[in-house]
N, C-alpha and C. Protein backbone atom coordinates (compact mmCIF):
# COMPACT_ATOMS: atom_id res chain seq x y z
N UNK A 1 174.79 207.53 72.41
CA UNK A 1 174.89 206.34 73.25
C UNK A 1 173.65 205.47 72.99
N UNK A 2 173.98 204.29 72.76
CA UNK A 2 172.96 203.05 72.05
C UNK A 2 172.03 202.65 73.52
N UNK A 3 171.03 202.17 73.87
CA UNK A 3 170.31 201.90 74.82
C UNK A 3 171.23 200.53 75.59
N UNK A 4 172.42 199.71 74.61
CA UNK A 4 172.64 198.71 75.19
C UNK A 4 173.85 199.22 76.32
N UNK A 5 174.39 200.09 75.76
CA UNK A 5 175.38 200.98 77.12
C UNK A 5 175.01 202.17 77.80
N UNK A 6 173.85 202.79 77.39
CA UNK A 6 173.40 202.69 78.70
C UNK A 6 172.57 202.39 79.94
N UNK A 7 172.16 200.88 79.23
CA UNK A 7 172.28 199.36 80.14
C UNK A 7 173.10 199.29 81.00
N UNK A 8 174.14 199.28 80.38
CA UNK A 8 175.35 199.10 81.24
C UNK A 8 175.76 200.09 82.20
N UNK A 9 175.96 201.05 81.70
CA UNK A 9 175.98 202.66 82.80
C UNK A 9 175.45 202.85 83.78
N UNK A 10 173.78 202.24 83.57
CA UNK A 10 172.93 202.46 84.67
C UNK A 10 173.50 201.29 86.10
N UNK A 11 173.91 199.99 85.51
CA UNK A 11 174.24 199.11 87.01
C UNK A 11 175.31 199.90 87.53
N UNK A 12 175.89 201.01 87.12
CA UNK A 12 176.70 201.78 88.51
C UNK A 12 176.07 202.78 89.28
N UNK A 13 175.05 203.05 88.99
CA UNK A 13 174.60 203.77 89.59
C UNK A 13 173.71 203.52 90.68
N UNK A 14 173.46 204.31 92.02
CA UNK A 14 172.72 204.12 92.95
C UNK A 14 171.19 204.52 92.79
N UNK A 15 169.94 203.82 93.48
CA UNK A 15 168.77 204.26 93.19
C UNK A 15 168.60 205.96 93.77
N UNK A 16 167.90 206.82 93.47
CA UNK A 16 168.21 208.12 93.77
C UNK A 16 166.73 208.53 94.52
N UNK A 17 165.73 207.59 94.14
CA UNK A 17 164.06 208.00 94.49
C UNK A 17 163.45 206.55 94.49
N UNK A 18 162.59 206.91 95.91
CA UNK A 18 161.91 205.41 95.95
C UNK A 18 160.59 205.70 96.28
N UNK A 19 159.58 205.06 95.26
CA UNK A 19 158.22 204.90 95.11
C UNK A 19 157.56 203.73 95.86
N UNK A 20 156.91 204.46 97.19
CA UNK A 20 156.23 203.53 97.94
C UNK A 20 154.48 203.48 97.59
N UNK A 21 153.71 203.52 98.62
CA UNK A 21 152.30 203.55 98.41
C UNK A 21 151.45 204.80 98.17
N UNK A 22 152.45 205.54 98.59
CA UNK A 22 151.71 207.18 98.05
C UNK A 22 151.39 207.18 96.39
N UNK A 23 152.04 206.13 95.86
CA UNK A 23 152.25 206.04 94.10
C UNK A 23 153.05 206.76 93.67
N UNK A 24 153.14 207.19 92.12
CA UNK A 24 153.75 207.58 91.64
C UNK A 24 154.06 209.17 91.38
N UNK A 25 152.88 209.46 91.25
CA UNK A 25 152.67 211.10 91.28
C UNK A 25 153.43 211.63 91.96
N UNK A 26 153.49 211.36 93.56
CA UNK A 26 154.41 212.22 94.71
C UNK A 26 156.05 212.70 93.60
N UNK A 27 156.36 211.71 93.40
CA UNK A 27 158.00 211.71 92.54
C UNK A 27 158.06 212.43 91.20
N UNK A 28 156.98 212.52 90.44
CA UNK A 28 157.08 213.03 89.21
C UNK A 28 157.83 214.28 89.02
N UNK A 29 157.73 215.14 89.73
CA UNK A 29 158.44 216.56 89.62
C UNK A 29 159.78 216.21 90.12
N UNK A 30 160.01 215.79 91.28
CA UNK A 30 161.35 215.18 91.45
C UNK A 30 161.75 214.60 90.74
N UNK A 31 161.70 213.11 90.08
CA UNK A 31 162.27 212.51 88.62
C UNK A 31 162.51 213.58 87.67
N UNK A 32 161.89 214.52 87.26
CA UNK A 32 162.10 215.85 86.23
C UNK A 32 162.96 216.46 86.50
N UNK A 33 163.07 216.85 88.02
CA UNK A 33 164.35 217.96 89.06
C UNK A 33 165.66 217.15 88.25
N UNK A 34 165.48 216.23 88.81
CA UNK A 34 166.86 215.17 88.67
C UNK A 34 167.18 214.93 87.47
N UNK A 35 166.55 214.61 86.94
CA UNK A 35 166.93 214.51 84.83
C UNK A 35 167.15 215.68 84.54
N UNK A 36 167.62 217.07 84.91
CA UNK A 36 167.74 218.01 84.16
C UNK A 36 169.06 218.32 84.83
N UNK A 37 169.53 217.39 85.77
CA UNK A 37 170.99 217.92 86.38
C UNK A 37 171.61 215.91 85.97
N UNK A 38 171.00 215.22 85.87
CA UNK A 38 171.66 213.69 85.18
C UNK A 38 171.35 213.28 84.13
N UNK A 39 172.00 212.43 83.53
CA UNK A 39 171.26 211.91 82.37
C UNK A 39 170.47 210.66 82.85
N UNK A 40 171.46 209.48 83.51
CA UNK A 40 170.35 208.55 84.09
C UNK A 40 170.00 208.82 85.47
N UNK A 41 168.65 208.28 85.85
CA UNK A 41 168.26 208.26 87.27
C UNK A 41 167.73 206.41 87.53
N UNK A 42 167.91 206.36 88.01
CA UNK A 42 167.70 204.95 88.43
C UNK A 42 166.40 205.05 89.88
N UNK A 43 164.94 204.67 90.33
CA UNK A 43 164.46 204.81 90.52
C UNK A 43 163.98 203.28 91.13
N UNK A 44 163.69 203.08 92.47
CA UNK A 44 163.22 201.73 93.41
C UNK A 44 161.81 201.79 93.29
N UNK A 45 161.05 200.73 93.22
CA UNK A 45 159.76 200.89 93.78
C UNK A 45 159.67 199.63 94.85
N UNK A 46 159.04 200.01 95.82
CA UNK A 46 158.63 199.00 96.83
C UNK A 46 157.95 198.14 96.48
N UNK A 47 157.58 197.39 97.06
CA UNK A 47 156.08 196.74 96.96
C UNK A 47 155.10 197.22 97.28
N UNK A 48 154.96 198.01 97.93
CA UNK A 48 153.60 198.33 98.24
C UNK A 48 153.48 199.19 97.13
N UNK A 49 154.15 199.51 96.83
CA UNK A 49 153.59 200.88 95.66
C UNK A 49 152.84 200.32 94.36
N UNK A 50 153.34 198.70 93.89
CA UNK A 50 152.63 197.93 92.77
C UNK A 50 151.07 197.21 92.95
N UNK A 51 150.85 197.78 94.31
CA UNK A 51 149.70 196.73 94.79
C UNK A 51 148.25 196.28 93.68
N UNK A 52 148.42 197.64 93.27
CA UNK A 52 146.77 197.68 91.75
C UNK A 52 147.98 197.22 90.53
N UNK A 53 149.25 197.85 89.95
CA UNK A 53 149.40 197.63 88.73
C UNK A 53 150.85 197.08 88.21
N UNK A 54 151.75 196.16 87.77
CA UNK A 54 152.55 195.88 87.60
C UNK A 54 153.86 196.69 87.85
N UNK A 55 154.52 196.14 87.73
CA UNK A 55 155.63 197.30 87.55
C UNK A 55 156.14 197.35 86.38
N UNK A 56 155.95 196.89 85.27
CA UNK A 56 156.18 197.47 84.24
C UNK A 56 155.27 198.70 83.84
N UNK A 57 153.79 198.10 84.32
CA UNK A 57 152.93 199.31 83.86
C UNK A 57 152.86 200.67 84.85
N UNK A 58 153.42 200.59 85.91
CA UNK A 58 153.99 201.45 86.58
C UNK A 58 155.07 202.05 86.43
N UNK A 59 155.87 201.63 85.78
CA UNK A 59 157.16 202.15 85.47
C UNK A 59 157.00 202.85 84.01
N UNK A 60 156.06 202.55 82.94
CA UNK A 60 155.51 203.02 81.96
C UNK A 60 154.66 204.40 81.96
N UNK A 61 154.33 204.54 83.20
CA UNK A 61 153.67 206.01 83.26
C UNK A 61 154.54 206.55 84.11
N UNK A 62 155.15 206.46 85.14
CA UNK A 62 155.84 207.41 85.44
C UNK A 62 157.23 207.90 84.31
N UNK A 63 157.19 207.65 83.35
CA UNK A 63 158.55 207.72 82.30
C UNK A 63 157.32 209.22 81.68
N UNK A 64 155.84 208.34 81.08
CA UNK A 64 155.20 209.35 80.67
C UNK A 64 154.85 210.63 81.45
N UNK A 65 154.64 210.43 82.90
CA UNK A 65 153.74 211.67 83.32
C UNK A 65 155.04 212.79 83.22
N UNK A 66 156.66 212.05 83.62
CA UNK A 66 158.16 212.62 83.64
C UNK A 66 158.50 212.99 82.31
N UNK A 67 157.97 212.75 81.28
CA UNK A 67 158.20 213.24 80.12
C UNK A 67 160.00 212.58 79.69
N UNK A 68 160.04 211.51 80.15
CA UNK A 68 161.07 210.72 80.18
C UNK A 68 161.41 209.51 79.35
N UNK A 69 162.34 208.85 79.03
CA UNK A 69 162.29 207.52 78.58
C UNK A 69 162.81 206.60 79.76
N UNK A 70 162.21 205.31 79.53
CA UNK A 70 162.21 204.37 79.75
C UNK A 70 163.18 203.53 79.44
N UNK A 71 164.36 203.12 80.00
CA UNK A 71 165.14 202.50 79.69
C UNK A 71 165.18 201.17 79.98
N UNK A 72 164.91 200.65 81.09
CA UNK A 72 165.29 198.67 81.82
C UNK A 72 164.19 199.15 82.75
N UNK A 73 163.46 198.07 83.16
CA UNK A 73 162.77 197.59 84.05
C UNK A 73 163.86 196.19 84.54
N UNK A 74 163.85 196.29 85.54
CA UNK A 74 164.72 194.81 86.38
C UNK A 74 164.45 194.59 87.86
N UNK A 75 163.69 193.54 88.05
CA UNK A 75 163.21 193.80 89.45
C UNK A 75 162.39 195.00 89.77
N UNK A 76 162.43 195.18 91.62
CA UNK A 76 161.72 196.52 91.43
C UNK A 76 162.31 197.70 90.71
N UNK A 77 163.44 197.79 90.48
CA UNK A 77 164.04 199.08 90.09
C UNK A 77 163.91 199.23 88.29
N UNK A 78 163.60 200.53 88.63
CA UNK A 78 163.55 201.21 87.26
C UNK A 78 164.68 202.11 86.28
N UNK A 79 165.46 202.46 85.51
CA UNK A 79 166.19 203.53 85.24
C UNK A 79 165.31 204.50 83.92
N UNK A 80 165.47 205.53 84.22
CA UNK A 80 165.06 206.66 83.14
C UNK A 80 166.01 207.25 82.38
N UNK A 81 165.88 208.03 81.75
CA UNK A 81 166.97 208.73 81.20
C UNK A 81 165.94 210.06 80.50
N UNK A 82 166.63 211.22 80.45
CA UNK A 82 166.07 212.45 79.53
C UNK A 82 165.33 211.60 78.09
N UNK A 83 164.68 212.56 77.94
CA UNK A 83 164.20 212.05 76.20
C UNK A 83 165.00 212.69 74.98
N UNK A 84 164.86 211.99 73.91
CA UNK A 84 166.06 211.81 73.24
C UNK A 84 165.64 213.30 71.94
């Protein structure tokens, strides 16, 4: 599956984990839980949770600390997927 479908795959899906001000860390083992029973996870961040760093560059380490890829950044929401 090419990254452009599952682009598409991911807008059916519901956000499953939402990253507030605690950051990112709290979720990391959870994002991992969940990628090993889905292929995509789709993932919210609040606002408060971007307050020091973008959300791209937030959404860029939690893919890394998850040992994950990075699929769409759009708004706050993020989608991951297993690594390939």
């Amino acid at each position: 599956m090419n990254k452009h479908e599952t682009k598409a795959e991911a807008t059916s899906i519901e956000p499953t984990l939402h990253v507030g001000k605690s950051g990112i860390e709290v979720v990391v083992e959870e994002l991992k839980t969940q990628l090993k029973n889905q292929k995509l996870i789709k993932v919210k961040f609040l606002r408060s949770a971007f307050a020091d760093t973008g959300k791209k560059e937030m959404a860029e380490k939690l893919a890394e600390l998850s040992n994950s890829e990075l699929i769409e950044v759009r708004g706050n929401t993020a989608v991951y997927s297993r690594k390939r």
